[in-house]
Protein backbone atom coordinates (compact mmCIF):
# COMPACT_ATOMS: atom_id res chain seq x y z
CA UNK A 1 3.73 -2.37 -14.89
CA UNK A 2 6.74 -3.33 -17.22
CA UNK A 3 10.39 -4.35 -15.71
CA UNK A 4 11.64 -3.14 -19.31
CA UNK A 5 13.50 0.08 -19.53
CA UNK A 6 15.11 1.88 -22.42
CA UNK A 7 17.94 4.34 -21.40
CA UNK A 8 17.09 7.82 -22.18
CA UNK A 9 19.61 9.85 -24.83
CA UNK A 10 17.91 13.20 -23.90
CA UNK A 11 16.29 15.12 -20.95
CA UNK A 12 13.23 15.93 -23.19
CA UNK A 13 12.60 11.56 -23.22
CA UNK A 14 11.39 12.74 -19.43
CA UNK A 15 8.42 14.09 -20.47
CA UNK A 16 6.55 10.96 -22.06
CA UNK A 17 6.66 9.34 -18.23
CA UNK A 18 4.82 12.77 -16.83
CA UNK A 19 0.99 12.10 -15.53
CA UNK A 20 0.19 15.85 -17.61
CA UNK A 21 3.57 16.33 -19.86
CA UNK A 22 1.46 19.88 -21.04
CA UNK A 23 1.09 21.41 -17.33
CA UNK A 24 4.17 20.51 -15.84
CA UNK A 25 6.93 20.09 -18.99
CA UNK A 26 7.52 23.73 -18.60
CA UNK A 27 11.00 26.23 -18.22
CA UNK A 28 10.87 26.96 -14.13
CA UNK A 29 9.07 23.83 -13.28
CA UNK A 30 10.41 20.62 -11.42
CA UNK A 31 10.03 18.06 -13.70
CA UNK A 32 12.03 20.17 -16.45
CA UNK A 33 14.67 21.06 -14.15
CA UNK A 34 15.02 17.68 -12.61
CA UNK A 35 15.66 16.16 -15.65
CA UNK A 36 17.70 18.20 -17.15
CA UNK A 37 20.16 18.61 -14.04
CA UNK A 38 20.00 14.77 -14.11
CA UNK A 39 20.30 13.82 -17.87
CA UNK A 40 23.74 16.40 -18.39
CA UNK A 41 25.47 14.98 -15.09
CA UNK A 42 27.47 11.86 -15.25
CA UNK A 43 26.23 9.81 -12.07
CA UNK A 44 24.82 12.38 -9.73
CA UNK A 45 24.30 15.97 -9.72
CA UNK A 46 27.39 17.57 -8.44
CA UNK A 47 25.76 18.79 -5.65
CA UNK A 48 24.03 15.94 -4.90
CA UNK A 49 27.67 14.31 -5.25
CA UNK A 50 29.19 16.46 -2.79
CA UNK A 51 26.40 15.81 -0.54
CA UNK A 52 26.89 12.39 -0.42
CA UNK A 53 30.41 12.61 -0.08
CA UNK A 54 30.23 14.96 3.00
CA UNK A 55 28.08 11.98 4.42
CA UNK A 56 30.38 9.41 6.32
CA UNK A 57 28.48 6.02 6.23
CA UNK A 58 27.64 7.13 2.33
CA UNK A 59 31.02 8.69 0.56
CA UNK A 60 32.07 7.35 -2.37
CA UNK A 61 28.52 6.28 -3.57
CA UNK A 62 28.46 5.26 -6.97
CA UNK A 63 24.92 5.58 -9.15
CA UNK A 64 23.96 2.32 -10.94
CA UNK A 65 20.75 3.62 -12.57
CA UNK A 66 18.53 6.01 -12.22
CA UNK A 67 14.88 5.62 -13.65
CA UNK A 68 12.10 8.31 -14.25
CA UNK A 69 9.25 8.65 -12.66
CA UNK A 70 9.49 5.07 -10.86
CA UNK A 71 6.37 3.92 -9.72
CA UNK A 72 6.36 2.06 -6.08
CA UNK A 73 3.06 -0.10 -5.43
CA UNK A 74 1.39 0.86 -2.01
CA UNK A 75 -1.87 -1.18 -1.10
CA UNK A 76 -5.35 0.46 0.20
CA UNK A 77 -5.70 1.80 -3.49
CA UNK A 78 -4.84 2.00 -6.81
CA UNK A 79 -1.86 5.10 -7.19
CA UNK A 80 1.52 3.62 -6.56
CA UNK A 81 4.17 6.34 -5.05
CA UNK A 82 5.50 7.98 -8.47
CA UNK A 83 9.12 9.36 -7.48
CA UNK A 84 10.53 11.55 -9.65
CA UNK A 85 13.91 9.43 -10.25
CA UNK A 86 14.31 6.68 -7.90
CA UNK A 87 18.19 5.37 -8.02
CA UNK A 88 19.89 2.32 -6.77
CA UNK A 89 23.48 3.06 -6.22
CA UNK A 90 26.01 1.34 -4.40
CA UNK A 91 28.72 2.61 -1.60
CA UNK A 92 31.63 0.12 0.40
CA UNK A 93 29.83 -2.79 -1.48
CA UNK A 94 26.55 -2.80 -0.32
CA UNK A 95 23.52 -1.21 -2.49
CA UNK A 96 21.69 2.29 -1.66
CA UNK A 97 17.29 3.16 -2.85
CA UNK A 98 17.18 6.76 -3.15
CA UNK A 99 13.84 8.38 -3.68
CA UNK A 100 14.33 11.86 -5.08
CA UNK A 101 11.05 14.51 -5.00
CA UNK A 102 12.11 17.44 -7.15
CA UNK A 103 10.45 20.78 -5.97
CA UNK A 104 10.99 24.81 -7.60
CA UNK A 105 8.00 26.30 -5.66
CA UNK A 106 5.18 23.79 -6.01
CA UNK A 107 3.71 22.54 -2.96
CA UNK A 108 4.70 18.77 -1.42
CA UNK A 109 0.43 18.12 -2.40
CA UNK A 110 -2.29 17.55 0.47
CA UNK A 111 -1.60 17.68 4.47
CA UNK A 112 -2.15 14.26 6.24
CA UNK A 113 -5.23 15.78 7.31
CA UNK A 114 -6.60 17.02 4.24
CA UNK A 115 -6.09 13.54 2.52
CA UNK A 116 -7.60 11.69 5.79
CA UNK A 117 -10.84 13.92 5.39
CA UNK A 118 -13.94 10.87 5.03
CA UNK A 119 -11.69 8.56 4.76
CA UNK A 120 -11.86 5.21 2.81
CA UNK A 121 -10.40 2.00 4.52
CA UNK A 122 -7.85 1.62 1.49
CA UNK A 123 -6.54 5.03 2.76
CA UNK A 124 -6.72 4.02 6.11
CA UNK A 125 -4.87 0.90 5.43
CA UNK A 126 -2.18 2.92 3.49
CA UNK A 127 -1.34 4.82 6.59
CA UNK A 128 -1.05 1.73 8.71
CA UNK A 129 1.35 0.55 5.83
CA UNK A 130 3.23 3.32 5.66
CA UNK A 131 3.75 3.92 9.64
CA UNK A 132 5.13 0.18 9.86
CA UNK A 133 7.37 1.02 7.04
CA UNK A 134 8.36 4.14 8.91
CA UNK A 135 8.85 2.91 12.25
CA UNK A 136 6.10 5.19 13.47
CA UNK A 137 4.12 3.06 15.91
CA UNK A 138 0.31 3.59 16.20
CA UNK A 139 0.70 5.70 19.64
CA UNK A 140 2.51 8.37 17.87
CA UNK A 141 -0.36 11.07 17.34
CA UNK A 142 0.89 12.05 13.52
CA UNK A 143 0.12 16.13 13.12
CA UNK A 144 -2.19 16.71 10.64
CA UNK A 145 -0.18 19.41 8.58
CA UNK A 146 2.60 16.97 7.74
CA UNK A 147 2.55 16.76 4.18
CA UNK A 148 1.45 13.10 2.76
CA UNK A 149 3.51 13.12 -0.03
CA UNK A 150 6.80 12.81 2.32
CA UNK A 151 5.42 9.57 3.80
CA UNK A 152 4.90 7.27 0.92
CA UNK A 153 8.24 8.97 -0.79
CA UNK A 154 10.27 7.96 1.95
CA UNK A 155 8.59 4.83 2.44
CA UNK A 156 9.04 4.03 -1.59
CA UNK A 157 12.81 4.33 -0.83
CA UNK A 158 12.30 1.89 1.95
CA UNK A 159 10.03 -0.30 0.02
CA UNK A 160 12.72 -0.38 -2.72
CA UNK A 161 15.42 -1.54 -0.64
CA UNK A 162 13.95 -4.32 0.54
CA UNK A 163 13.32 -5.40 -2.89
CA UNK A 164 16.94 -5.30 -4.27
CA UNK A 165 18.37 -6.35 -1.13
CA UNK A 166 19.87 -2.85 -0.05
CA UNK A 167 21.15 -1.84 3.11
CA UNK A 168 20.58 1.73 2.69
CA UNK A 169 17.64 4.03 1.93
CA UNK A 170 17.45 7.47 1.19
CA UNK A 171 14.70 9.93 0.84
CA UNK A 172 15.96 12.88 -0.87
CA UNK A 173 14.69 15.99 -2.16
CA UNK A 174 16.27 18.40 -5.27
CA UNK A 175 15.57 21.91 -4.65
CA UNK A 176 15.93 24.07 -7.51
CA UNK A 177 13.97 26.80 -5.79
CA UNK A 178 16.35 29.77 -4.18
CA UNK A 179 13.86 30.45 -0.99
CA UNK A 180 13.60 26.99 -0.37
CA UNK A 181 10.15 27.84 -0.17
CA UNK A 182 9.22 24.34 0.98
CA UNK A 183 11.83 23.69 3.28
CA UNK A 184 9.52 24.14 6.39
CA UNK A 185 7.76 21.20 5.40
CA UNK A 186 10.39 19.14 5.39
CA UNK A 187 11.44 19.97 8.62
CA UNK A 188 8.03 19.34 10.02
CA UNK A 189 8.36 15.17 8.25
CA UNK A 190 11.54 15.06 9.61
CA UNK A 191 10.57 15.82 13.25
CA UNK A 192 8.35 12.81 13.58
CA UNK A 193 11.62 11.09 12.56
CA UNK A 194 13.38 13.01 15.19
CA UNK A 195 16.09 13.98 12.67
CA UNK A 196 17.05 17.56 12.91
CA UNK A 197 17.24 18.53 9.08
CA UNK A 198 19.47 21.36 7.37
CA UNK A 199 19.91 22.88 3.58
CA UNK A 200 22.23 20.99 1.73
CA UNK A 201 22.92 17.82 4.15
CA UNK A 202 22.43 14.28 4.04
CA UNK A 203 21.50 13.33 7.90
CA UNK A 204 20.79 9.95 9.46
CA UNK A 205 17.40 8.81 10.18
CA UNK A 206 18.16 5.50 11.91
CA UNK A 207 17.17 2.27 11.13
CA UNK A 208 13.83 0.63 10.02
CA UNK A 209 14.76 -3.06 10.65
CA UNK A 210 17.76 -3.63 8.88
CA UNK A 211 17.55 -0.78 6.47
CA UNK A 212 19.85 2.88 7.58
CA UNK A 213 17.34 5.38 6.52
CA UNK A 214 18.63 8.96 5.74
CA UNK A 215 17.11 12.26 4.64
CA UNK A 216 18.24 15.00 2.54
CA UNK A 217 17.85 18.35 1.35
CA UNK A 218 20.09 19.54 -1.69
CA UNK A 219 19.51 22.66 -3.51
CA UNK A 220 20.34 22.34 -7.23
CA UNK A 221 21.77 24.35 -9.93
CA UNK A 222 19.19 27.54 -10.71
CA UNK A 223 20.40 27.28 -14.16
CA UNK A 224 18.09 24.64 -15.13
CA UNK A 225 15.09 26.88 -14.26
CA UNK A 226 15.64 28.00 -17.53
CA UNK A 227 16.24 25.11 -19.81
């Protein structure tokens, strides 16, 4: 995987980084939105800003970069985590991962269960990965309807702070959908956390060694469902 990376002069630049540019590079999808919302804004989204702001041991965070569709290596297998824009940013001198997932309607992918079904001992592996990452120990009895794709996103953002050195890690998720139709499975991830979850807040998930791991929820501007 190359370290090189060319700043992008245009939202449509996104695309190229997309596994299937043709199915998901589409007005009212994710990707599109995401990009767009993120290209336009200078540092973060203004909601995203606010968000932040609102959030003591965060305010005054300040983006660095941001990079497109950041791939995170995982082992037990070859696909890495792919977040949608992971971000290192810094607040009070001392550097912040943030994993964002965008989501319009689209589902967070397969349950734990469904992606456990004959499983290999890469995937089995993974999961042992990912719970030390977590902080979830082995006696925890993880309910199979929790989505996967929360796991390794939050873990990438954990992952990725111990690789620059940062003290903070943030999974965070950029709702352009106005249900919030996937909300509920956020708040199912974020009860094995024990972190009680709401729309639009940034909330503490304690601390995975030395790392403060937080979770959020932040609805973005509908307007880019129709870029």
């Amino acid at each position: 995987m190359s370290r090189i990376y060319i700043p992008a002069v245009s939202a449509e630049q996104w695309a190229q980084f997309l596994a299937e540019p043709s199915k998901h590079w589409r007005s009212g999808y994710s990707a599109r939105a995401l990009a767009y919302a993120w290209q336009e804004a200078n540092g973060f989204p203004a909601e995203i800003q606010a968000a932040f702001d609102d959030t003591a041991h965060l305010r005054g965070i300040e983006l660095l970069l941001a990079i497109p569709e950041h791939q995170v290596p995982l082992p037990g297998g070859s696909r890495p985590s792919q977040n949608d824009v992971w971000v290192l940013a810094k607040t009070s001198g001392t550097l912040v991962s943030i994993a964002v997932e965008g989501k319009v309607s689209e589902s967070f992918g397969p349950t734990l269960g469904d992606w456990l079904a004959d499983a290999s001992t890469g995937k089995l592996a993974r999961l042992a990965y990912l719970r030390n990452e977590l902080g979830l120990p082995e006696s925890l009895d993880l309910v199979s309807s929790i989505r996967y794709q929360l796991l390794h996103r939050t873990a990438s953002a954990i992952i990725e702070a111990k690789r620059f050195g940062a003290r903070h890690a943030v999974m965070l998720v950029h709702s352009f959908d106005r249900s919030n139709e996937r909300f509920g499975d956020y708040v199912a991830f974020a009860s094995i956390l024990k972190v009680e979850v709401a729309v639009n807040k940034i909330v503490d998930a304690g601390k995975r060694g030395d790392i403060q791991l937080s979770l959020g929820w932040i609805c973005g501007d509908a307007k880019y469902l129709d870029v």
